[in-house]
C-alpha atoms as a PDB file:
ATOM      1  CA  UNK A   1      62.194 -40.679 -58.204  1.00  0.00           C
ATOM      2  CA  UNK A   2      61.333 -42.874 -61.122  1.00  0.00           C
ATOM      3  CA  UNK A   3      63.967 -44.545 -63.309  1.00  0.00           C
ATOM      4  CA  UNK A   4      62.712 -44.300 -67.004  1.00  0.00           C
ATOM      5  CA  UNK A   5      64.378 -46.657 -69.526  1.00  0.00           C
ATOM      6  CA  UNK A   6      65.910 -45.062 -72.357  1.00  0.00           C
ATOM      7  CA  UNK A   7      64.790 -46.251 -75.841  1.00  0.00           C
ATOM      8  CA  UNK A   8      64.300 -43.222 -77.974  1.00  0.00           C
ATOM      9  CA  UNK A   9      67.151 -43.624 -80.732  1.00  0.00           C
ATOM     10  CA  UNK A  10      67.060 -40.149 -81.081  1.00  0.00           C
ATOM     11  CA  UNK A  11      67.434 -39.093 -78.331  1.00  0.00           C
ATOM     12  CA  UNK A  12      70.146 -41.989 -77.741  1.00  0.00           C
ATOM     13  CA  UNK A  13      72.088 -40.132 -80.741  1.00  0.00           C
ATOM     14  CA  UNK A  14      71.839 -36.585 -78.885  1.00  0.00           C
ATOM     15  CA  UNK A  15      72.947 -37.866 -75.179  1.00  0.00           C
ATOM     16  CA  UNK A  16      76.078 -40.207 -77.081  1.00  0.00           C
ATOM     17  CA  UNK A  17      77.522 -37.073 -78.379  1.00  0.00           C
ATOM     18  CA  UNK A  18      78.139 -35.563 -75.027  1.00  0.00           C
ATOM     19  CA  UNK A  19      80.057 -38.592 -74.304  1.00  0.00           C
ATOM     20  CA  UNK A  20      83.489 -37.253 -75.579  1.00  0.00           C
ATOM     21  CA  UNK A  21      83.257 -34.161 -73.850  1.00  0.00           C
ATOM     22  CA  UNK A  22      83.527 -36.028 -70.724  1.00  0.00           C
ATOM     23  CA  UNK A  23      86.403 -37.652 -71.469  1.00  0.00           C
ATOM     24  CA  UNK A  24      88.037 -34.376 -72.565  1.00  0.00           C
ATOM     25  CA  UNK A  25      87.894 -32.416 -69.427  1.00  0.00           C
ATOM     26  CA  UNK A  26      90.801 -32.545 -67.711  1.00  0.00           C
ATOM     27  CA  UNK A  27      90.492 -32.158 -63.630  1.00  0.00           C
ATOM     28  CA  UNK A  28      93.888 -30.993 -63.036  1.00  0.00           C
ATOM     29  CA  UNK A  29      92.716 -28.041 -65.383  1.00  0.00           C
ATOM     30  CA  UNK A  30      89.761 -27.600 -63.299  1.00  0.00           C
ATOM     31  CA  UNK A  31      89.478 -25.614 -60.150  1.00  0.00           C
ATOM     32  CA  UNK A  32      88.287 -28.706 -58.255  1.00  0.00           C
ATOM     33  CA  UNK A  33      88.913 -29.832 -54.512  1.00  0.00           C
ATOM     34  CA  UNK A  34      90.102 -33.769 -54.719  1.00  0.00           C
ATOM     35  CA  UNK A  35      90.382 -34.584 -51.160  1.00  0.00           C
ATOM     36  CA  UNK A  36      89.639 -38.381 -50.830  1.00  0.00           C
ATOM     37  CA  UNK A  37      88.850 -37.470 -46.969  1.00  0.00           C
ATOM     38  CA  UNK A  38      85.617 -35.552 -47.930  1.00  0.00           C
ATOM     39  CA  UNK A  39      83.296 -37.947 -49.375  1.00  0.00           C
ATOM     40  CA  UNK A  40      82.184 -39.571 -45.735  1.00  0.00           C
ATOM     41  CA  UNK A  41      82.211 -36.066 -44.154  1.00  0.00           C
ATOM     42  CA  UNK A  42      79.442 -34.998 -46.909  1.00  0.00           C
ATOM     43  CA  UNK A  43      77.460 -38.799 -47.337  1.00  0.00           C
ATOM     44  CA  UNK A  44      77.129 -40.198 -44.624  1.00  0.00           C
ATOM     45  CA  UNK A  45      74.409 -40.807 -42.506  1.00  0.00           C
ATOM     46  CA  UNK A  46      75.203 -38.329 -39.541  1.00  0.00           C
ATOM     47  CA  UNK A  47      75.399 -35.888 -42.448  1.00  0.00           C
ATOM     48  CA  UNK A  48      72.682 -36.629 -44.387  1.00  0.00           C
ATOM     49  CA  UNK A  49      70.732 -36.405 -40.445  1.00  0.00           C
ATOM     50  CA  UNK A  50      72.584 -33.309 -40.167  1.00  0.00           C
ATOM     51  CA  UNK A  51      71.086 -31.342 -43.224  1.00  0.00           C
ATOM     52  CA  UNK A  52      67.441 -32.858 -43.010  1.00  0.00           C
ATOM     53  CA  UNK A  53      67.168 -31.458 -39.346  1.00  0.00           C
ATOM     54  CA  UNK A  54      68.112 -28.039 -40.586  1.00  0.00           C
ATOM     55  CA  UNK A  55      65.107 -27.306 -41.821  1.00  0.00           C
ATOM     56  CA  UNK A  56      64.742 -24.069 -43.540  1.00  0.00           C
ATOM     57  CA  UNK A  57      68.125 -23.295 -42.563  1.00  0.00           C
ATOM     58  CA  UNK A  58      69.304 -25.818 -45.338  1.00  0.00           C
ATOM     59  CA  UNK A  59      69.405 -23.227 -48.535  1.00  0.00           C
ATOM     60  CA  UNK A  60      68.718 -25.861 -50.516  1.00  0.00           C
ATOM     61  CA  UNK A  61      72.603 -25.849 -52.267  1.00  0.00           C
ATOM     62  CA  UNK A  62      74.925 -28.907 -51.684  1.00  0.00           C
ATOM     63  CA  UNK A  63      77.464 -27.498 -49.702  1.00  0.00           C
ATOM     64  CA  UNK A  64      80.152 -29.753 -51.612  1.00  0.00           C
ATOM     65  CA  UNK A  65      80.433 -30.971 -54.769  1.00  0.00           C
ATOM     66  CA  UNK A  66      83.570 -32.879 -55.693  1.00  0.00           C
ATOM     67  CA  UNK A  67      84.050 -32.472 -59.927  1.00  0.00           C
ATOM     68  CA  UNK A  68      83.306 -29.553 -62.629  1.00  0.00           C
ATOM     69  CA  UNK A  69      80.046 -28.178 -63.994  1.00  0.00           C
ATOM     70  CA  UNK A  70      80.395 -27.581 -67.636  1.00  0.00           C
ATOM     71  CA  UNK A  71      79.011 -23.973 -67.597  1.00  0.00           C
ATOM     72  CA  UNK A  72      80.058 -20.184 -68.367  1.00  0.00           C
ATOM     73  CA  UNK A  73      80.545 -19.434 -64.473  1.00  0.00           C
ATOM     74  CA  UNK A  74      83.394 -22.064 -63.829  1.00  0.00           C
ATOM     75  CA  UNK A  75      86.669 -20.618 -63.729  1.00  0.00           C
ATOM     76  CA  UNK A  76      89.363 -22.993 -64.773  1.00  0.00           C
ATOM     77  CA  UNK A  77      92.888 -22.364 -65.075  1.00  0.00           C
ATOM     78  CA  UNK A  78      93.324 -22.343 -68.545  1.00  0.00           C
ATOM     79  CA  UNK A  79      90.509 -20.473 -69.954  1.00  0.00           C
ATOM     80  CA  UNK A  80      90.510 -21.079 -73.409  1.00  0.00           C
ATOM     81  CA  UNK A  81      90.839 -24.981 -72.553  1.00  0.00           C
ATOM     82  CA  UNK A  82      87.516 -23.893 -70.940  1.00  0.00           C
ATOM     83  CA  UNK A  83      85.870 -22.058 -73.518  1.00  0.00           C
ATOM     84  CA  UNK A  84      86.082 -24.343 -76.212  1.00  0.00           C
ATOM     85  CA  UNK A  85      85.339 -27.092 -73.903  1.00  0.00           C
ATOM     86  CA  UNK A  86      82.090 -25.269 -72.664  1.00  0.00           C
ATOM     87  CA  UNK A  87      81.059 -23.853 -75.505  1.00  0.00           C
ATOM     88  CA  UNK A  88      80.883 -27.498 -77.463  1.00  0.00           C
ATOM     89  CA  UNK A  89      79.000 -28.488 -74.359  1.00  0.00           C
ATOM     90  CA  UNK A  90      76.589 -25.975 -74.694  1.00  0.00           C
ATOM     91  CA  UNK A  91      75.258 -26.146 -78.126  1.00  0.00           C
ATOM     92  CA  UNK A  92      74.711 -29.895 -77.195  1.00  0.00           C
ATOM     93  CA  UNK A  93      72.833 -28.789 -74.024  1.00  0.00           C
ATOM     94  CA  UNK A  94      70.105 -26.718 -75.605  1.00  0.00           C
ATOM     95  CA  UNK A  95      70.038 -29.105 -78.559  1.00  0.00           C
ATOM     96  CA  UNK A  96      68.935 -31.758 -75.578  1.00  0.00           C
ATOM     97  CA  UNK A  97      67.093 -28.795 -73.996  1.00  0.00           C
ATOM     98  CA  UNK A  98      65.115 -28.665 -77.287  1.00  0.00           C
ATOM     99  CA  UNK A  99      64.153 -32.262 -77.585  1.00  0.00           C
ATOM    100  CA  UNK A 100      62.564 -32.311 -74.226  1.00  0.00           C
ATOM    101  CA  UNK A 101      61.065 -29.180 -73.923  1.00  0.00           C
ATOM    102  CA  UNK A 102      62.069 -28.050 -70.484  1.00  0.00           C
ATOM    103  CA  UNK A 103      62.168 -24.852 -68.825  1.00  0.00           C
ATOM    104  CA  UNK A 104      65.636 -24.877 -67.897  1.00  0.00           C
ATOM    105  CA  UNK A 105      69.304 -26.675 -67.409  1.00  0.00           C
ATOM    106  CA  UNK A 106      69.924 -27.339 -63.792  1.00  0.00           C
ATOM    107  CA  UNK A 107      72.898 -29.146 -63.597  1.00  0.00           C
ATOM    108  CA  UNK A 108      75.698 -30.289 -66.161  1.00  0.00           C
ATOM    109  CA  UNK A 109      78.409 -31.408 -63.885  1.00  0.00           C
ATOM    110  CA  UNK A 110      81.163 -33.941 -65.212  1.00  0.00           C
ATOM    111  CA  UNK A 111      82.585 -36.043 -61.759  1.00  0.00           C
ATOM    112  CA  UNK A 112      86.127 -37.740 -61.599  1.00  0.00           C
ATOM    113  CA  UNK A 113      86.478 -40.986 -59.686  1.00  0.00           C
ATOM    114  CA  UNK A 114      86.073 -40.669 -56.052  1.00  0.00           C
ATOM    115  CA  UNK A 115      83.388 -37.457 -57.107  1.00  0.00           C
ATOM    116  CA  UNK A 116      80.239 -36.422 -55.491  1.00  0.00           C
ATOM    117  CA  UNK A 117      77.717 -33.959 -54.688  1.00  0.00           C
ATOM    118  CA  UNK A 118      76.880 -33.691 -51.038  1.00  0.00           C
ATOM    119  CA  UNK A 119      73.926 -34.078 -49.364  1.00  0.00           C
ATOM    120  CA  UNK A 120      70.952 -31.260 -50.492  1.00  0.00           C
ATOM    121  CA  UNK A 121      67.341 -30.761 -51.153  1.00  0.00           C
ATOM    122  CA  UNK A 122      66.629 -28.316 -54.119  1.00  0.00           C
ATOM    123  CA  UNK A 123      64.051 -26.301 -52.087  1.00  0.00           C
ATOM    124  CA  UNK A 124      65.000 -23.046 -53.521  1.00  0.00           C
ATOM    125  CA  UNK A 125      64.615 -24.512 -56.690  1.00  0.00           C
ATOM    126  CA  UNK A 126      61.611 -26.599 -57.565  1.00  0.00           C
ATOM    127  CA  UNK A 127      60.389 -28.583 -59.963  1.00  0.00           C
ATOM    128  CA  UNK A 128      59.457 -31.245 -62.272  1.00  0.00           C
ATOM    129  CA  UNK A 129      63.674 -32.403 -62.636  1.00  0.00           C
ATOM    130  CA  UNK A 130      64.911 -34.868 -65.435  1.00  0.00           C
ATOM    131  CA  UNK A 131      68.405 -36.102 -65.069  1.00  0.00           C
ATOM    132  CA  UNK A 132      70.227 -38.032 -67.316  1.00  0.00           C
ATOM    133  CA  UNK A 133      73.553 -39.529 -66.200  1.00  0.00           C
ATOM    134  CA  UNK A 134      76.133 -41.111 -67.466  1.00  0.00           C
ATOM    135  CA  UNK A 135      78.545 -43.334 -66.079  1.00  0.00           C
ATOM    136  CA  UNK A 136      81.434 -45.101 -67.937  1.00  0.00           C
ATOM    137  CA  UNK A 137      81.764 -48.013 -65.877  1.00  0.00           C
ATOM    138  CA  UNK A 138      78.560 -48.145 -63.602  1.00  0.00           C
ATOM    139  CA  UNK A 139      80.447 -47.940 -60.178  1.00  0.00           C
ATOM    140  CA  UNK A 140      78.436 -44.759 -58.503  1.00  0.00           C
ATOM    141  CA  UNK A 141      74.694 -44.346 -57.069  1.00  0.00           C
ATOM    142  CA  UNK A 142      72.171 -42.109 -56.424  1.00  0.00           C
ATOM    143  CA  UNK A 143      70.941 -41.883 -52.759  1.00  0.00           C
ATOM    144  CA  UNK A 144      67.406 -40.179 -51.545  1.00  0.00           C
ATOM    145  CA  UNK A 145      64.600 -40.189 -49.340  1.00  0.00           C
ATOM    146  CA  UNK A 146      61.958 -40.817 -50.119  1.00  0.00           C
ATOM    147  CA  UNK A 147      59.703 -37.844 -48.849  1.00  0.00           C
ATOM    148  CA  UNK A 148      56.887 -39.868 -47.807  1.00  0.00           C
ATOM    149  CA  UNK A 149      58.272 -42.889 -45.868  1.00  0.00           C
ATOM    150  CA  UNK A 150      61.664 -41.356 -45.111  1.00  0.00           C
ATOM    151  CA  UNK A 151      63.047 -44.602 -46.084  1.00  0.00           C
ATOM    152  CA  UNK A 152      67.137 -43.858 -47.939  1.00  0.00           C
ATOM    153  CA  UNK A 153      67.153 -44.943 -51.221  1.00  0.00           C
ATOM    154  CA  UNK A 154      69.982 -46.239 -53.336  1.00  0.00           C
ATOM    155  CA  UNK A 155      69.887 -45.972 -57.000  1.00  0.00           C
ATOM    156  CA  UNK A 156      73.281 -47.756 -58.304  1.00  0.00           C
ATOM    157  CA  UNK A 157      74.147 -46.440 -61.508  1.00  0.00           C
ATOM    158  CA  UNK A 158      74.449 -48.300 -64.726  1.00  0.00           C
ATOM    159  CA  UNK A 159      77.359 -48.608 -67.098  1.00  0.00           C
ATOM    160  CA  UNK A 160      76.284 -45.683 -70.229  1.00  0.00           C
ATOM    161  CA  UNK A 161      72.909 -43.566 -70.006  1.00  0.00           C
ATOM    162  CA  UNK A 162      70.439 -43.662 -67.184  1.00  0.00           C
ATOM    163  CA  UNK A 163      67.243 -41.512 -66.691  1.00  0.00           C
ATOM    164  CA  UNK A 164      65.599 -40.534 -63.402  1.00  0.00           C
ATOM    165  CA  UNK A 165      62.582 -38.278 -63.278  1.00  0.00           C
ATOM    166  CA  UNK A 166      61.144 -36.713 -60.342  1.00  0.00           C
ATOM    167  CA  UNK A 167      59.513 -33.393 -58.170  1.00  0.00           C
ATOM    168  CA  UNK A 168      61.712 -32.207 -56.258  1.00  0.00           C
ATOM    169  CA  UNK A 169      59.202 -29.491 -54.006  1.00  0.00           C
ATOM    170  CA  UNK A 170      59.696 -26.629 -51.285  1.00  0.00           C
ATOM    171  CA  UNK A 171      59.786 -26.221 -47.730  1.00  0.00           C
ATOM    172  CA  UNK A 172      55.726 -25.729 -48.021  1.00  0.00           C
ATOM    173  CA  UNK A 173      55.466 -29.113 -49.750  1.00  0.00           C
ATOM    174  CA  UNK A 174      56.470 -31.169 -46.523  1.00  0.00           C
ATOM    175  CA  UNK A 175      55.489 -34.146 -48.695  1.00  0.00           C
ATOM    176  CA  UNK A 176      57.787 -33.198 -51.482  1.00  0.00           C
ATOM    177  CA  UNK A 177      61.085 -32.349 -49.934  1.00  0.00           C
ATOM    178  CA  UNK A 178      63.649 -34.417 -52.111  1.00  0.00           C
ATOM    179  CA  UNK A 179      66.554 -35.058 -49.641  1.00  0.00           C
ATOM    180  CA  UNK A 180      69.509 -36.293 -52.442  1.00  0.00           C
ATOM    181  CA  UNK A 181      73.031 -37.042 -53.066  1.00  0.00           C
ATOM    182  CA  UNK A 182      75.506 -38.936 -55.659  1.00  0.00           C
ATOM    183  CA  UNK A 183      78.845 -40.372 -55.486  1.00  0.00           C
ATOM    184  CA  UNK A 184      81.022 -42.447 -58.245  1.00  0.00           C
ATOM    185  CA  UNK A 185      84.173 -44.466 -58.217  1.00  0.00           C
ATOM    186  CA  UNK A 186      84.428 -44.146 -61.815  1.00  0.00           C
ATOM    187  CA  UNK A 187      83.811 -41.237 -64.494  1.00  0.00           C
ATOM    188  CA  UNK A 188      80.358 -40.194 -64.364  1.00  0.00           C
ATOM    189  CA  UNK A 189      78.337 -37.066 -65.512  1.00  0.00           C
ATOM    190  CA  UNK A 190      74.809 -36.109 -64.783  1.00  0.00           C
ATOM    191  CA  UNK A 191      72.928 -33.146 -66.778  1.00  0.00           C
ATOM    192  CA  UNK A 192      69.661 -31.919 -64.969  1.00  0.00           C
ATOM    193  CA  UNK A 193      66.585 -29.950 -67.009  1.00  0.00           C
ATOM    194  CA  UNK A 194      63.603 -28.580 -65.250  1.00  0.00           C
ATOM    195  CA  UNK A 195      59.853 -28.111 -66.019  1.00  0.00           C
ATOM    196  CA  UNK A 196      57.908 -25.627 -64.092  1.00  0.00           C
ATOM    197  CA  UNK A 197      56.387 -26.844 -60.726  1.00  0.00           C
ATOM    198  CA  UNK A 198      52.761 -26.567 -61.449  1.00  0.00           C
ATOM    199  CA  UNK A 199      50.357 -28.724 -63.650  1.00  0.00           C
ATOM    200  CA  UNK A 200      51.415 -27.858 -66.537  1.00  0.00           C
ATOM    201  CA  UNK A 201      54.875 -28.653 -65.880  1.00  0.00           C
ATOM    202  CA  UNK A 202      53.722 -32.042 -64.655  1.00  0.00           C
ATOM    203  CA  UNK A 203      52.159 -33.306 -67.427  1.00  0.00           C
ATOM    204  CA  UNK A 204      54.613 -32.159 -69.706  1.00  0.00           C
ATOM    205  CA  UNK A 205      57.074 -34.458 -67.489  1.00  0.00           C
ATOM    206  CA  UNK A 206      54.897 -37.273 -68.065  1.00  0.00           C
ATOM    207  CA  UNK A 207      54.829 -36.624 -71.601  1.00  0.00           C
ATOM    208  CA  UNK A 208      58.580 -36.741 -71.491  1.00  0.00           C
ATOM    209  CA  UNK A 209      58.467 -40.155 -69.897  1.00  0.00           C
ATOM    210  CA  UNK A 210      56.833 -41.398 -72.515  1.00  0.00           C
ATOM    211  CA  UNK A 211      59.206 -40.232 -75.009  1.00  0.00           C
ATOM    212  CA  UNK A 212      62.139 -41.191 -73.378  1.00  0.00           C
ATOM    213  CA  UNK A 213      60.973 -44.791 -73.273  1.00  0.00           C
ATOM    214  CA  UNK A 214      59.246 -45.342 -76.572  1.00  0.00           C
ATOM    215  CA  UNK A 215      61.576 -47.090 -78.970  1.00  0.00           C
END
């Protein structure tokens, strides 16, 4: 994974206006599971062991994730709370969908404190991926492997916008297999787009990068 610094002002303008949403979505709306005793369970190292000797019979899903995705499919408990809450989110998303011209959005999921997304590889989905996260006070990370050493990386977030762009490949791309996970102690949101996992959608990636960084 690389970390690309964000300078683009307007794209700086686009990712501050999701900023609000965050801080509207209220978890005890949400149909979310907030037990403190599941973080270790799902990012740990015996876990993290756990799903990378599974092999193929890892789906390629994280089997927890502890926060919301801001999507049609989520089923809250007040619906129209929801709605208009997912809706504003999603005229933002394909504006931001738009600016970087990728095939799809992969993720838009908002975390409380004490949030994270379990251990998982993407192999059922691959791709060229682009996250952007935001975090209000810094206090999460990022972990991978790094597919070629095997070596775990930690990437500790930052307090506001960070970008990370990477490939994350199949079980045929032994190479490739991005192992990942996140976790926060504060409020902290990442939204995911895709390019297609061929040349094309590689250098439209790195086209991306330079985008994102040019000020």
């Amino acid at each position: 994974m690389k970390t690309v610094p964000i300078r683009n002002k307007e794209l700086i303008a686009i990712l501050d206006r999701f900023v609000p949403l965050f801080h509207e979505v209220d978890f005890n709306t949400a149909t979310v599971d907030v037990d403190p005793c599941d973080i270790e369970q799902y990012m740990d190292a015996d876990y993290r062991k756990f799903i990378m000797s599974q092999g193929r019979g890892h789906d390629g899903f994280p089997a927890k994730l502890i926060g919301i995705e801001l999507a049609p499919k989520d089923v809250w408990t007040n619906q129209a709370y929801r709605i208009a809450l997912v809706e504003k989110t999603e005229r933002l998303k394909a504006e931001l969908q738009g600016w970087t011209g990728t095939r799809t959005n992969a993720l838009s999921a908002v975390y409380p404190a004490g949030g994270f997304i379990s251990w998982h590889n993407n192999a059922n989905a691959p791709g060229y991926n682009v996250l952007f996260t935001w975090s209000s006070e810094g206090d999460g990370q990022f972990e991978y492997v790094d597919p070629i050493t095997k070596e775990h990386i930690v990437v500790p977030d930052v307090k506001g916008w960070q970008c990370k762009v990477g490939y994350y490949g199949t079980y045929e791309e032994h190479d490739k297999l991005m192992y990942h996970a996140a976790r926060t102690n504060c409020l902290r949101s990442t939204i995911a787009f895709m390019f297609n996992p061929n040349e094309t959608g590689k250098q439209m990636s790195e086209m991306l990068i330079e985008d994102i960084s040019e000020s």
